[in-house]
Protein backbone atom coordinates (compact mmCIF):
# COMPACT_ATOMS: atom_id res chain seq x y z
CA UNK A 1 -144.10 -167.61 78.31
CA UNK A 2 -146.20 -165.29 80.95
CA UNK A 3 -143.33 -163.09 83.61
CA UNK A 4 -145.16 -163.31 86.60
CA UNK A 5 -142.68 -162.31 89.00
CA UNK A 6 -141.01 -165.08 91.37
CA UNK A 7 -143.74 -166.17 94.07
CA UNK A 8 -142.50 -164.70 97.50
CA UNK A 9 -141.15 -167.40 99.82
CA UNK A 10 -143.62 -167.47 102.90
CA UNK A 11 -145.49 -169.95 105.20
CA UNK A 12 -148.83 -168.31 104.76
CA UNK A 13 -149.10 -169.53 100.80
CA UNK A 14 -152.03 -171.30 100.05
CA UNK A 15 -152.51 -174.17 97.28
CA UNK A 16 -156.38 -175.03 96.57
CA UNK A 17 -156.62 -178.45 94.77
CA UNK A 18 -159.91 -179.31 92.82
CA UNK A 19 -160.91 -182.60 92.37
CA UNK A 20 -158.76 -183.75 95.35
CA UNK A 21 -160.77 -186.95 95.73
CA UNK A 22 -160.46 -188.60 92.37
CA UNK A 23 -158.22 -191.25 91.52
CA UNK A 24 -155.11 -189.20 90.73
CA UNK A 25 -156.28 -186.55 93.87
CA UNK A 26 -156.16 -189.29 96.12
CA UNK A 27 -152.31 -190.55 94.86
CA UNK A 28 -151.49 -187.30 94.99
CA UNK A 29 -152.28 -186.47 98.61
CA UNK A 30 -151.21 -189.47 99.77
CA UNK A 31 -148.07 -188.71 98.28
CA UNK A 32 -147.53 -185.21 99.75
CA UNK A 33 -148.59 -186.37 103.35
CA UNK A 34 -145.70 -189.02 103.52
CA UNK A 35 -143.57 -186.27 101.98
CA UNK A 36 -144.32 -182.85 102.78
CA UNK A 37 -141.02 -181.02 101.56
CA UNK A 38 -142.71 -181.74 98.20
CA UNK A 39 -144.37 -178.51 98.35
CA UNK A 40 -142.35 -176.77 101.13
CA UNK A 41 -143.67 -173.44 102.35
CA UNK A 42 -147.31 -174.11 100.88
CA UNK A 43 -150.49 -174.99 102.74
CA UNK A 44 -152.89 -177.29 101.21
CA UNK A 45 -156.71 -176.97 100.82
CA UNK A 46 -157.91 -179.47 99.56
CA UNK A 47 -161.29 -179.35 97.37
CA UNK A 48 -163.73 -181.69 96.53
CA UNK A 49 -167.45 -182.20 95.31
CA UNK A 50 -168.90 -183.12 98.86
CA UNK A 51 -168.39 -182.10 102.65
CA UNK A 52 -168.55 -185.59 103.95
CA UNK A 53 -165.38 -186.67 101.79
CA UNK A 54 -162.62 -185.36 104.07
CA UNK A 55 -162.11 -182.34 101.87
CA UNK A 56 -161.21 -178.84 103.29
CA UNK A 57 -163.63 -176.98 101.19
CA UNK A 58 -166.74 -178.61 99.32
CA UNK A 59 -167.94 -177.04 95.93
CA UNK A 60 -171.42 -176.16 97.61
CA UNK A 61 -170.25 -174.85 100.46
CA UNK A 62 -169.82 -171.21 99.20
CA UNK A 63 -167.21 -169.33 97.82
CA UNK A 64 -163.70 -170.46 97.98
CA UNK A 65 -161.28 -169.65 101.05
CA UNK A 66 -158.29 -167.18 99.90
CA UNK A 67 -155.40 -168.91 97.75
CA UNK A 68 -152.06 -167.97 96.39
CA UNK A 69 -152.42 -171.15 93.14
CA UNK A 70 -154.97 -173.48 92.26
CA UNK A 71 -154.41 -176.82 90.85
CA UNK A 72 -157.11 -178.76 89.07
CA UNK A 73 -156.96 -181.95 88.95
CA UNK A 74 -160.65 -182.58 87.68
CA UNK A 75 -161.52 -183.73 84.40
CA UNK A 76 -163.77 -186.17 82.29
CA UNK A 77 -161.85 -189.56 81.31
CA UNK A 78 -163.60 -191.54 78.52
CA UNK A 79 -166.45 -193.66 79.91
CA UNK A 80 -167.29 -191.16 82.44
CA UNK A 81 -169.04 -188.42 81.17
CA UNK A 82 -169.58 -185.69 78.53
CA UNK A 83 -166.30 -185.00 77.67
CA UNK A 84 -167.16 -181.91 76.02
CA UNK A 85 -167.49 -180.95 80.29
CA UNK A 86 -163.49 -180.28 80.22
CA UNK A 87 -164.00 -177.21 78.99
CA UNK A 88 -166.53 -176.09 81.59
CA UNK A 89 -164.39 -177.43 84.36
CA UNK A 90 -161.12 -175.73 83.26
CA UNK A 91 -162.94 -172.45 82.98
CA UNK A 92 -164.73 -172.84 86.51
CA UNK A 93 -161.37 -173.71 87.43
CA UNK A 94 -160.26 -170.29 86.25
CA UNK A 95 -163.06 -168.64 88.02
CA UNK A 96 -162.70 -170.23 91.44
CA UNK A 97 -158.86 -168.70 91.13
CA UNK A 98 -160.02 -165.38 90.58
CA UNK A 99 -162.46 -165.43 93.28
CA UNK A 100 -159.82 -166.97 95.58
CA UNK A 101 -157.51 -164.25 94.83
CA UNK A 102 -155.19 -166.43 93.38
CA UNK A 103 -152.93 -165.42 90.33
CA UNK A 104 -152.00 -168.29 88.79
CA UNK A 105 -153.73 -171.64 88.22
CA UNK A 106 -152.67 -175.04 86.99
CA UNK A 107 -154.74 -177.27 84.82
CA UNK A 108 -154.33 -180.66 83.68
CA UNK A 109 -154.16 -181.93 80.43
CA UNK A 110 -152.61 -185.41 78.63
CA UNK A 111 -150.05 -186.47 76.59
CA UNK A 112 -153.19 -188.34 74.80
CA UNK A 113 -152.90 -184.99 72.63
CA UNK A 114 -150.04 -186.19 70.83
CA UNK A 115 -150.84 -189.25 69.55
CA UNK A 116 -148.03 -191.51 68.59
CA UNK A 117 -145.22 -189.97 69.02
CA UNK A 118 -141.71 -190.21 70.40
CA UNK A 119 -139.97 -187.39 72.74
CA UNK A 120 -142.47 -185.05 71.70
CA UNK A 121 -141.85 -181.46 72.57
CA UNK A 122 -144.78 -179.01 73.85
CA UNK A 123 -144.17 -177.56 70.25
CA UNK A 124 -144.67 -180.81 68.56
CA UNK A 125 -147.47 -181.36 66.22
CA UNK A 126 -150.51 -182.49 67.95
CA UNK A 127 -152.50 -185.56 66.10
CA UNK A 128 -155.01 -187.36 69.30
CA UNK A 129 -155.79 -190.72 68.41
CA UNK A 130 -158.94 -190.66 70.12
CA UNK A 131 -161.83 -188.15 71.60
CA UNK A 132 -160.29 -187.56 75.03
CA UNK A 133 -157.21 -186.25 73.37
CA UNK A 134 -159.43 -183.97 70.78
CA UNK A 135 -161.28 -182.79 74.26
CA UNK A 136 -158.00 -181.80 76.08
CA UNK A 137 -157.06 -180.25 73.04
CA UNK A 138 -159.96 -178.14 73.08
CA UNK A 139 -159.85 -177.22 76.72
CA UNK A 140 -155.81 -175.98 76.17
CA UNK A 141 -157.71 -173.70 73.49
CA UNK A 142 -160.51 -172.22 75.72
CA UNK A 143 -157.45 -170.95 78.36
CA UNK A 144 -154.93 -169.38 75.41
CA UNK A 145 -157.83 -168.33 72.83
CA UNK A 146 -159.28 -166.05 75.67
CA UNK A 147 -161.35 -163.08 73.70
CA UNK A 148 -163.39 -161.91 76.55
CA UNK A 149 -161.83 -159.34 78.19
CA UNK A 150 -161.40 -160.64 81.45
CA UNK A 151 -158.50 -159.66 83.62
CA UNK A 152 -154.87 -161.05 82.83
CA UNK A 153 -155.01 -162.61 86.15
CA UNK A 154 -155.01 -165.15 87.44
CA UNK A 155 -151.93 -166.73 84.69
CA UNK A 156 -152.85 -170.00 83.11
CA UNK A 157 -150.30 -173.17 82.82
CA UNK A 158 -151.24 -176.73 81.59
CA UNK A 159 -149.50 -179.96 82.71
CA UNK A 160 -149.68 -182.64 80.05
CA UNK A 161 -149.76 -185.57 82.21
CA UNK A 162 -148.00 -188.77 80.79
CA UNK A 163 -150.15 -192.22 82.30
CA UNK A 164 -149.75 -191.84 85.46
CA UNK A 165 -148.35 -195.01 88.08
CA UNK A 166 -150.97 -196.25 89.89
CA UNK A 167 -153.98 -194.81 88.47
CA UNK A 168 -153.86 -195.72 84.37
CA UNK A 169 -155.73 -199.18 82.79
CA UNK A 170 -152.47 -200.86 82.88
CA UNK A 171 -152.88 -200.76 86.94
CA UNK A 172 -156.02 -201.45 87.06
CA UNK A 173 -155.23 -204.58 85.29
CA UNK A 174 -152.29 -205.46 87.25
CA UNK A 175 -154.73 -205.31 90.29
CA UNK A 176 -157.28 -207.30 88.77
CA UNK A 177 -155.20 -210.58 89.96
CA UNK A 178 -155.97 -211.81 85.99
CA UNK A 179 -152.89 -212.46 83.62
CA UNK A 180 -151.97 -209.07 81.65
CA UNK A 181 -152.61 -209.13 77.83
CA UNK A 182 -150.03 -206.85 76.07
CA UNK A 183 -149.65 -205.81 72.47
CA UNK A 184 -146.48 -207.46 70.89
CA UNK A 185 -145.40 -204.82 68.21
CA UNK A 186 -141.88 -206.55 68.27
CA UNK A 187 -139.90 -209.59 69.93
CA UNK A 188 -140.03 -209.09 73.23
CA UNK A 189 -141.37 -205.56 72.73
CA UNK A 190 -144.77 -203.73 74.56
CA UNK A 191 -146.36 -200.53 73.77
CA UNK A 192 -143.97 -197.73 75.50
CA UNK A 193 -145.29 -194.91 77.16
CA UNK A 194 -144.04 -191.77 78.87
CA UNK A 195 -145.07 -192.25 82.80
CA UNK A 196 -145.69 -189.75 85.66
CA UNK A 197 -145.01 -191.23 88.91
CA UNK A 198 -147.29 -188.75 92.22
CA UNK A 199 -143.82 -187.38 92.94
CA UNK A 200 -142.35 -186.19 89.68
CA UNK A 201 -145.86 -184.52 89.63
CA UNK A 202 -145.25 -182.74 92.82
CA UNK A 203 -141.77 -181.67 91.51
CA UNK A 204 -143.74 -179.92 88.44
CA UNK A 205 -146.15 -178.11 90.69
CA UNK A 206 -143.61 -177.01 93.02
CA UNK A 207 -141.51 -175.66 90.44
CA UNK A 208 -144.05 -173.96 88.18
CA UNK A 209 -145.74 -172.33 91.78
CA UNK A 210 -142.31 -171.32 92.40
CA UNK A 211 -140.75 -170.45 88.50
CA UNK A 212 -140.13 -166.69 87.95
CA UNK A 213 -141.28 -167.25 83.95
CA UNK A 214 -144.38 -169.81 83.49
CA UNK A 215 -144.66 -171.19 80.32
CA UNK A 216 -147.78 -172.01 79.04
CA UNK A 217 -147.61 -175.73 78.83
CA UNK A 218 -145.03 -178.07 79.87
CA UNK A 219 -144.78 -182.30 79.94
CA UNK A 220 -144.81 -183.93 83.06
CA UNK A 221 -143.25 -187.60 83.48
CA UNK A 222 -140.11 -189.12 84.27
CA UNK A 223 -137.37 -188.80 81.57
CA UNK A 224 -137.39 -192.32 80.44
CA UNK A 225 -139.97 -193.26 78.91
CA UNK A 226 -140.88 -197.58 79.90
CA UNK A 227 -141.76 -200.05 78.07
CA UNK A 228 -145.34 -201.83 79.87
CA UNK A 229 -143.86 -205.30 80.13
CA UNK A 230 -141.07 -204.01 82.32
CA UNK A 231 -143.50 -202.69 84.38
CA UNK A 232 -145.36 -205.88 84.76
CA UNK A 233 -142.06 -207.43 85.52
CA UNK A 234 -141.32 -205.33 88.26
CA UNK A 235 -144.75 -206.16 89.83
CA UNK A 236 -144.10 -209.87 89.30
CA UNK A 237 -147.55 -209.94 87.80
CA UNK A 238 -148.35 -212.61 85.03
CA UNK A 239 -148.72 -211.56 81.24
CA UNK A 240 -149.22 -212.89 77.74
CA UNK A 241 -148.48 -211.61 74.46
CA UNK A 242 -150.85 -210.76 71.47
CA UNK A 243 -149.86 -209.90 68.44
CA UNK A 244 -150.24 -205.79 68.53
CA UNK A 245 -153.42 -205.13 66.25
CA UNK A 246 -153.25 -202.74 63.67
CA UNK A 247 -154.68 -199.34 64.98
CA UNK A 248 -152.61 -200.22 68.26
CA UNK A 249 -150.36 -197.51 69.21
CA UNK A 250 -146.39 -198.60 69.66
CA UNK A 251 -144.78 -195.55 71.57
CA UNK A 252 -146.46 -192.21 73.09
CA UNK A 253 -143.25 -190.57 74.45
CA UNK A 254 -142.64 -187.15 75.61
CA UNK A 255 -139.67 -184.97 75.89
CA UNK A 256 -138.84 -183.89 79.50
CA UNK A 257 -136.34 -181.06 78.50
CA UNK A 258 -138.41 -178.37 79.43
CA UNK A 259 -139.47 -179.66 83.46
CA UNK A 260 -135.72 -180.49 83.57
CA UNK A 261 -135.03 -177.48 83.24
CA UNK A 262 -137.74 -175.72 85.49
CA UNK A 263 -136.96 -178.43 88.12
CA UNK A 264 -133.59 -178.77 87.89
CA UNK A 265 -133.27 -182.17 88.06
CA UNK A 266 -132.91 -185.61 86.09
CA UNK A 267 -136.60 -186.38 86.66
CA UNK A 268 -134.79 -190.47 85.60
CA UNK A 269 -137.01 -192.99 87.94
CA UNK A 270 -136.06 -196.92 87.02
CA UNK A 271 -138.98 -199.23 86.29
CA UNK A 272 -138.61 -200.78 89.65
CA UNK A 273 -138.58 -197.43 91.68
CA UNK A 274 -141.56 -196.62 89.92
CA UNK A 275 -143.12 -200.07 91.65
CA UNK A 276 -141.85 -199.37 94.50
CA UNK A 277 -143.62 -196.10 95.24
CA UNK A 278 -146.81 -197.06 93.80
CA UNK A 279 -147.06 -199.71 96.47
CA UNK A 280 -145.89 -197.52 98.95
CA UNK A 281 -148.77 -195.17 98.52
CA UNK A 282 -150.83 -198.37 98.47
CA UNK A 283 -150.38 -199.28 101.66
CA UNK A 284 -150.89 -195.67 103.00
CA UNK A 285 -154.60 -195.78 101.34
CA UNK A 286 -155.34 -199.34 102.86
């Protein structure tokens, strides 16, 4: 846990987002226009690779305006690059705080980390099941295993994102208009997973911007973790069942107790609600 002091309330903070026009950038600002008190008292600049996107401030454009935080969103999903690149990102995301001015910086990471696992803690033992989560695990390393001896500041925090609504395979299947095949690892049962909806995300942000103490690392998703079929369900879209093959992974749960607590709230958001805002958002980006 890294004191930093609370962050003094005042209009004139500044946020800088990186990678504001990726999948999870674009929820995410969607989200925060139709709400705003999200992130009360902050000002948003939002970042992104080219000047012709809509973005604030473009990469190539020079060096960054003046900020108070940075949150990066960026990052190499499988299929997309060299993941190997999350490293290099999370460190440029360091150095774009510094030259900002900014003294603390948020990165994100996954719950992929974990494995299977159920309620895992941000102290629980971490066992990836595939690449990505070996390359998060790596880029957590390169911000705590810091030997250089560059300033303390700016502070370091990583989210470890559960799938998020709206922008994991699952959606893009459900938008596909083709039946849904799920993994049957019981009667009745689908893989269950730990979910983020944009919001619950804004709530972590806010509150670690805002949190007197910043710990290191903390989970981010609602507190109940869903099972996929009652997703589907609440979408009314069309699935079959497969029998779950054998490397398949049954649950991937995290424990919430820690954002609770920095949030103060229940962080519980039904199946349905879940739906609900997703397509909300939806229609904001059409």
């Amino acid at each position: 846990m890294t004191d930093l002091g609370a962050v003094p309330s005042s209009p004139s903070k500044t946020l800088l987002v990186l990678g504001s026009t990726g999948k999870l950038g674009r929820l995410l600002r969607t989200c925060l226009a139709a709400s705003p008190e999200l992130l009360a008292d902050w000002q948003v600049v939002w970042g992104g690779r080219k000047a012709d996107t809509s973005v604030d401030w473009a990469y190539s454009e020079g060096p960054p305006p003046k900020a108070d935080a940075v949150l990066a969103l960026w990052g190499v999903v499988p299929g997309k690059g060299d993941l190997v690149d999350n490293i290099t990102l999370a460190q440029q995301a360091v150095e774009i705080a510094r030259d900002s001015g900014a003294s603390r910086v948020l990165h994100c990471s996954s719950s992929a980390v974990y494995g299977p696992a159920r309620e895992a803690t941000e102290d629980s033992a971490l066992a990836p099941m595939n690449a990505y989560g070996v390359a998060k695990i790596e880029m957590e390393q390169c911000l705590f295993l810091d030997d250089s001896g560059q300033s303390a500041e700016p502070k370091s925090a990583v989210l470890r994102l559960a799938n998020v609504v709206g922008a994991d395979s699952l959606f893009g299947a459900i938008q596909s208009d083709r039946p849904v095949t799920l993994d049957a690892f019981d009667v009745g049962q689908s893989p269950i997973r730990s979910y983020a909806t944009p919001t619950v995300i804004w709530h972590a942000v806010a509150s670690l911007l805002s949190a007197n103490t910043m710990p290191d690392i903390v989970n981010v998703a609602t507190s109940n973790p869903v099972a996929m079929h009652e997703l589907l369900e609440a979408t009314q879209c069309p699935f079959v069942w497969r029998p779950a093959p054998e490397m398949a992974v049954a649950e991937v749960s995290m424990s919430m107790a820690r954002l609770r607590r920095l949030t103060g709230q229940t962080l519980v958001v039904p199946p349905h609600e879940m739906i609900a805002e997703w397509r909300r958002l939806m229609k904001a980006q059409a």
